[in-house]
C-alpha atoms as a PDB file:
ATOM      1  CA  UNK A   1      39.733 122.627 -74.465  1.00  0.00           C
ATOM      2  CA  UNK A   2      36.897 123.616 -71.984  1.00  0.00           C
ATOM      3  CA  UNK A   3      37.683 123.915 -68.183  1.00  0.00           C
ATOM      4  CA  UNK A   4      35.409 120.898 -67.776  1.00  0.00           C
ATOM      5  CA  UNK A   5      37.403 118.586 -70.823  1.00  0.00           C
ATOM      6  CA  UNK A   6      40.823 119.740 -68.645  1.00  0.00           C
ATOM      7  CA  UNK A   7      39.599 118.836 -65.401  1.00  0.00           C
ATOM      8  CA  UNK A   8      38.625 115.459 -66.728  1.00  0.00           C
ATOM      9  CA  UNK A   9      41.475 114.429 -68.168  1.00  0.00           C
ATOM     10  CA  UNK A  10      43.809 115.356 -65.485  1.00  0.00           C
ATOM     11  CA  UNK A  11      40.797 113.575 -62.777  1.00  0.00           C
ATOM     12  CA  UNK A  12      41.825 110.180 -65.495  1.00  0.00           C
ATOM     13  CA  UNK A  13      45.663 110.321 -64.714  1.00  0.00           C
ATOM     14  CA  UNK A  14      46.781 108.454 -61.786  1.00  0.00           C
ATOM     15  CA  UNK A  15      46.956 109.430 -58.006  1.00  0.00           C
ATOM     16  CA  UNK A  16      45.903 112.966 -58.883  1.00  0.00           C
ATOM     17  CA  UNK A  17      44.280 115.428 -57.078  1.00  0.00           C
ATOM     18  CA  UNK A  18      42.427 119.044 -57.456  1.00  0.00           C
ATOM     19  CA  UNK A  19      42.551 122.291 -55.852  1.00  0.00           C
ATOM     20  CA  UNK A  20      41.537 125.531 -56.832  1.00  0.00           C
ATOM     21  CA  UNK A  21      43.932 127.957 -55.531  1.00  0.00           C
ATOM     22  CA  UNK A  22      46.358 130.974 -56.083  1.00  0.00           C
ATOM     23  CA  UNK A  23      43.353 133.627 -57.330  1.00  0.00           C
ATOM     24  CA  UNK A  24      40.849 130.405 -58.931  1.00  0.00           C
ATOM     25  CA  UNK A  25      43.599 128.283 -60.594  1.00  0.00           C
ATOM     26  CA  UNK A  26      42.567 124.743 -61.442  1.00  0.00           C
ATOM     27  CA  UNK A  27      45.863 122.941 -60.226  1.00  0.00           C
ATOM     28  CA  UNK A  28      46.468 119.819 -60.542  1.00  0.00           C
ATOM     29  CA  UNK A  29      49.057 117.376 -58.698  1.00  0.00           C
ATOM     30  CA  UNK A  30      49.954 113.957 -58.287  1.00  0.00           C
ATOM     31  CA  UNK A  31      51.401 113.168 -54.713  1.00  0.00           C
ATOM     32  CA  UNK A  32      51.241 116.792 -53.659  1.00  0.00           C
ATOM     33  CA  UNK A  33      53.352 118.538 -56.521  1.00  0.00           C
ATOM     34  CA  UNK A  34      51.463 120.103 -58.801  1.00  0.00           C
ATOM     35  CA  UNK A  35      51.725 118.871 -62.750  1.00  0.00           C
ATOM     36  CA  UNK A  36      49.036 121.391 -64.240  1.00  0.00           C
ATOM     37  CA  UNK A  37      47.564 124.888 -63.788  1.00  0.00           C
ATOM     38  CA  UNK A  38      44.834 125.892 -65.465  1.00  0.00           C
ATOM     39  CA  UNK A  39      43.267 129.420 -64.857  1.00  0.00           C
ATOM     40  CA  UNK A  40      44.290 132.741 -65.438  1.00  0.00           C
ATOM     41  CA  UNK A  41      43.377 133.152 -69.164  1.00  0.00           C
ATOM     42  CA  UNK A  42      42.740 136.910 -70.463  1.00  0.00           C
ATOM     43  CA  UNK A  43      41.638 135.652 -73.683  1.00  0.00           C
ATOM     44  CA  UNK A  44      38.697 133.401 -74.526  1.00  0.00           C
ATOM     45  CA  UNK A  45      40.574 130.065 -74.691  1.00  0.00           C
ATOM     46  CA  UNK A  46      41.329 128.291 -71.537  1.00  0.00           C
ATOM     47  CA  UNK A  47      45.246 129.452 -70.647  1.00  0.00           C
ATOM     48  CA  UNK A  48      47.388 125.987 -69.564  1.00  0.00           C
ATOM     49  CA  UNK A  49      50.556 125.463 -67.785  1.00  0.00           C
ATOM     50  CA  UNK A  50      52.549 122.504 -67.838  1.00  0.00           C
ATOM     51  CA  UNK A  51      55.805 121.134 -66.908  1.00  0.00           C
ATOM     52  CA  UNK A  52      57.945 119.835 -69.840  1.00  0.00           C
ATOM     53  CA  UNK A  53      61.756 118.287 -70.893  1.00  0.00           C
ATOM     54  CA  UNK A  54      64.428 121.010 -71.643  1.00  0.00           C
ATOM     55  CA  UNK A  55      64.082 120.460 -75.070  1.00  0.00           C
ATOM     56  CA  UNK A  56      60.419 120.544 -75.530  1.00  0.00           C
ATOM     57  CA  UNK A  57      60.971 123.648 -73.472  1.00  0.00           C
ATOM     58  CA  UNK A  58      63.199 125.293 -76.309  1.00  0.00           C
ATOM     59  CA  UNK A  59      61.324 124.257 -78.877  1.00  0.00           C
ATOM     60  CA  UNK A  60      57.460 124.863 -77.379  1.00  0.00           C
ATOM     61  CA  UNK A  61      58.238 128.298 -76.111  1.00  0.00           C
ATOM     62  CA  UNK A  62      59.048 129.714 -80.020  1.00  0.00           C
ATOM     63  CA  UNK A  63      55.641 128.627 -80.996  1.00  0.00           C
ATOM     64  CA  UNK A  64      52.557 130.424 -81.407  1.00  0.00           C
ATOM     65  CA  UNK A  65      49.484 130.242 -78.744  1.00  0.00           C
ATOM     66  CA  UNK A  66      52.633 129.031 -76.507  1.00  0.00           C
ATOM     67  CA  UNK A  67      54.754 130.831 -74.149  1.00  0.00           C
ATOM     68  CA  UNK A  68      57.110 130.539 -71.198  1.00  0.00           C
ATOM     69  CA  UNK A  69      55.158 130.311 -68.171  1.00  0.00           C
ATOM     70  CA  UNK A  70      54.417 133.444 -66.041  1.00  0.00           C
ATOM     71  CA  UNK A  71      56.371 133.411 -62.801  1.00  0.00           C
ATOM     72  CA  UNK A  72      57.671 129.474 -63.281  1.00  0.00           C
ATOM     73  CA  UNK A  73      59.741 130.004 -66.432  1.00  0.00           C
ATOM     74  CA  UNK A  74      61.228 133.569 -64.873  1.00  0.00           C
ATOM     75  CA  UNK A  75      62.689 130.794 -62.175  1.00  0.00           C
ATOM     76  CA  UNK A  76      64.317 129.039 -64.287  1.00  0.00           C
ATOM     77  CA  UNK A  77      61.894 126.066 -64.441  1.00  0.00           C
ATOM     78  CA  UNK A  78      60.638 124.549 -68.072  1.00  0.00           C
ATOM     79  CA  UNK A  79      56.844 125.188 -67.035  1.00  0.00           C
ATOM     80  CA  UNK A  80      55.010 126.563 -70.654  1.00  0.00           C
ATOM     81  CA  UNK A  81      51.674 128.102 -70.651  1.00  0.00           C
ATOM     82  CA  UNK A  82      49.200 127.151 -73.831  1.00  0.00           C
ATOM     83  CA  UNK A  83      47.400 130.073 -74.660  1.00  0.00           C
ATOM     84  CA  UNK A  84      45.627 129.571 -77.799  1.00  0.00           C
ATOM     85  CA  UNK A  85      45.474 126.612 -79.810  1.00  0.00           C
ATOM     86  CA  UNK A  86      47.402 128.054 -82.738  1.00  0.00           C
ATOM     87  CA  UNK A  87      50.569 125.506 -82.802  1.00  0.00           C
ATOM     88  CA  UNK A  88      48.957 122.793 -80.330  1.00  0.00           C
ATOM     89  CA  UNK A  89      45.263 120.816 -80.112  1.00  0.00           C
ATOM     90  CA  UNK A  90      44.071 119.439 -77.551  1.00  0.00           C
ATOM     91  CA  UNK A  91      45.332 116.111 -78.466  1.00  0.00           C
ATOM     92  CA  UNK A  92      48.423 117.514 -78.463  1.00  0.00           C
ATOM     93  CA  UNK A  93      47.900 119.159 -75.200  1.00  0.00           C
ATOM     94  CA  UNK A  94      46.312 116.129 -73.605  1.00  0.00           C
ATOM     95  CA  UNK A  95      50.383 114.197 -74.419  1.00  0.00           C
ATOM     96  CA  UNK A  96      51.789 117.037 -72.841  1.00  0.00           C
ATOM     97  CA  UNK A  97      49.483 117.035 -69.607  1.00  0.00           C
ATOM     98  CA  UNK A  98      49.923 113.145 -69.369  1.00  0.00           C
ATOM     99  CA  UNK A  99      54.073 113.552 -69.718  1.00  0.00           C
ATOM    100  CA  UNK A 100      54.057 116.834 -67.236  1.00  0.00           C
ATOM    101  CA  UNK A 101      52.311 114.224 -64.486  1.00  0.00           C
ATOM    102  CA  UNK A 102      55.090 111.599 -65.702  1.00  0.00           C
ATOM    103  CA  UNK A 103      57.932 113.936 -65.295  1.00  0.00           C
ATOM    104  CA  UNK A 104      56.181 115.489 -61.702  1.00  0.00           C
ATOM    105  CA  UNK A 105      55.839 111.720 -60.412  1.00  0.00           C
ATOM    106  CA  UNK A 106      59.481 110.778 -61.707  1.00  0.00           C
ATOM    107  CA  UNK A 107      60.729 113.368 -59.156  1.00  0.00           C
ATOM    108  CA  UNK A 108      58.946 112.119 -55.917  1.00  0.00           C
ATOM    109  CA  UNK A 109      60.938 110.248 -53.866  1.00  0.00           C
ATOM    110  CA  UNK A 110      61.768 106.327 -53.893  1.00  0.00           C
ATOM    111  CA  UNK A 111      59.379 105.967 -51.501  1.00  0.00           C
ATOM    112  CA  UNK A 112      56.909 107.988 -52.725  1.00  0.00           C
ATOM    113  CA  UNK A 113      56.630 106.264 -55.801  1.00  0.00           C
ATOM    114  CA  UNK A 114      56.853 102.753 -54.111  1.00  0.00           C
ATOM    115  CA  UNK A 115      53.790 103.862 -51.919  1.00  0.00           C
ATOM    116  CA  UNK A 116      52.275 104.767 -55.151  1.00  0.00           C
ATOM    117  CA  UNK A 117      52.748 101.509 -57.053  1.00  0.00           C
ATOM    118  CA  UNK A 118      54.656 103.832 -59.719  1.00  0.00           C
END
């Protein structure tokens, strides 16, 4: 996935919106709270962070191309960064990105959600 294929498909999820920040990070969030983080990549694929269930989490993180995320995961929080696309396409990838935004928006408040017709 190209940094322009990413930034698409997050731009296509609902009540998103972009920022580059934290040293040229692509980040992503719907109602403020970020759902995606793209950036950071010391290898020629395009490095992606997500947020993702417990279990996916334990399961995700054993895989290859995939690994806890730097500085989220060390927190305790099931954020895993796609490094290569050795265990997971894009297609793949894209599920993930859309359930990271569902989990994200699940977590805003009542009203949050109510102003967001979610």
């Amino acid at each position: 996935m190209t940094l322009d294929e990413y930034n698409a498909f997050c731009a296509s999820l609902p009540h998103t919106s972009h920022v580059v920040q934290w040293g040229g990070a692509h980040v992503w969030k719907v109602a403020g709270k970020v759902f995606a983080i793209a950036g950071w990549s010391s290898g020629a694929e395009l490095a992606v962070t997500f947020k993702c269930s417990e279990m996916a989490f334990d399961v995700l993180k054993e895989q290859p191309g995939l690994r806890p995320a730097p500085y989220l995961a060390s927190r305790g929080m099931t954020w895993i960064q796609r490094v290569s696309a050795d265990a997971m396409d894009d297609a793949a990838l894209c599920d993930y990105l859309r359930e990271s935004h569902r989990l994200v928006a699940a977590k805003l408040s009542k009203k949050a959600r109510a102003a967001l017709g979610i």
